[in-house]
Protein backbone atom coordinates (compact mmCIF):
# COMPACT_ATOMS: atom_id res chain seq x y z
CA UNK A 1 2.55 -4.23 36.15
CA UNK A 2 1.03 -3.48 33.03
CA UNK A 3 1.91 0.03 32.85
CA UNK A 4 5.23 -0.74 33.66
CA UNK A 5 5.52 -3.12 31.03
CA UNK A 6 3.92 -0.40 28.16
CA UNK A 7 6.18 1.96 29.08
CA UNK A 8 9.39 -0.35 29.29
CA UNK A 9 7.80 -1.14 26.00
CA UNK A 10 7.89 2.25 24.25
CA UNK A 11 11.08 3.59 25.99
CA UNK A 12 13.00 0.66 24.28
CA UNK A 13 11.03 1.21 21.09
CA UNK A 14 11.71 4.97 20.90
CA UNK A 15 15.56 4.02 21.64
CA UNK A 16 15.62 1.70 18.98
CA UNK A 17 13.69 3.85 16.12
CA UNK A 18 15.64 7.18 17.24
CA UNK A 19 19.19 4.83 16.75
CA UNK A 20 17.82 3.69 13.61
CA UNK A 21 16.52 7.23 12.44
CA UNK A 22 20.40 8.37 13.29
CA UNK A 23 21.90 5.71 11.31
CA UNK A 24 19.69 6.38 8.53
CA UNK A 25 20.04 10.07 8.21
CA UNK A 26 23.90 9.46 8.88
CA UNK A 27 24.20 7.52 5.97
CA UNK A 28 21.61 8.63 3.72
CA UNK A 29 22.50 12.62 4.33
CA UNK A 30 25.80 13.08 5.36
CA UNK A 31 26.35 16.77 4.50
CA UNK A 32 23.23 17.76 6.61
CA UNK A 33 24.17 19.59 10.13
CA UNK A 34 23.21 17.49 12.97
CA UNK A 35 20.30 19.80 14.09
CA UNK A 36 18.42 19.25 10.83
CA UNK A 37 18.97 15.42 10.97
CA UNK A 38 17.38 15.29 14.82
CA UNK A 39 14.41 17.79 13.60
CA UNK A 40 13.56 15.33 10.94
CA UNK A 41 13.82 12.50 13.17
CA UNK A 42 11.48 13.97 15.21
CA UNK A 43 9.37 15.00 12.96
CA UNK A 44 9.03 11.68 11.34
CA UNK A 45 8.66 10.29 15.48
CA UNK A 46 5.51 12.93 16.13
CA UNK A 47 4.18 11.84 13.31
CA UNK A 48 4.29 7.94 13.99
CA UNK A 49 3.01 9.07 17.59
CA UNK A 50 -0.20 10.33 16.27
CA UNK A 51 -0.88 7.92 13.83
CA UNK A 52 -1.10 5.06 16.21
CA UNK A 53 -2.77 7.17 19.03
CA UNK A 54 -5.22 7.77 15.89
CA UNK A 55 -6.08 4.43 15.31
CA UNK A 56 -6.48 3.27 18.90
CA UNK A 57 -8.71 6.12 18.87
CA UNK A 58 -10.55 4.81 16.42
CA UNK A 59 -10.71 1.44 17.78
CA UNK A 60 -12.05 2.21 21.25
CA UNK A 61 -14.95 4.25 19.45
CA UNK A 62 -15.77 1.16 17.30
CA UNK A 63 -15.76 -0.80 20.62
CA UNK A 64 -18.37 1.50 22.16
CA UNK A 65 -20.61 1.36 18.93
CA UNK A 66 -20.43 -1.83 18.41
CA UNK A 67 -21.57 -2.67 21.87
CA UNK A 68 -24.72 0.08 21.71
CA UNK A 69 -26.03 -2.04 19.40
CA UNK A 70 -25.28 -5.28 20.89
CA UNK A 71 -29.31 -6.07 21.50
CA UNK A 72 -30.33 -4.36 17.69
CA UNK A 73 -31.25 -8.03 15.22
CA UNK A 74 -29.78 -7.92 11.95
């Protein structure tokens, strides 16, 4: 259930930021052809991507070295 849920999760999310990324680039850039506007969107998308899988990254490996050192007395 929980996978379902996460990826319920970041198919609505990715709908709603791609919408908004259209929207913006619509408005903001109007002259631009369409295939530049989605190549920045997905740029700026890929980029999001691996900034968050980044961080959880970094989190689990602050979970594991924290807990090697569970027994060590300050």
């Amino acid at each position: 259930m929980r996978k379902i849920g996460g990826i319920l999760l970041g198919v609505g999310l990715g709908i709603l930021a791609g919408w908004g990324l259209y929207q913006l680039f619509g408005r903001a850039f109007p002259s631009w052809p369409l295939p530049v506007k989605i190549a920045v969107a997905a740029i700026a998308i890929g980029l999001i991507i691996l900034l968050v899988s980044l961080g959880r990254e970094r989190y689990r490996a602050s979970k594991e070295e924290r807990g090697k050192f569970k027994e060590v007395e300050k």
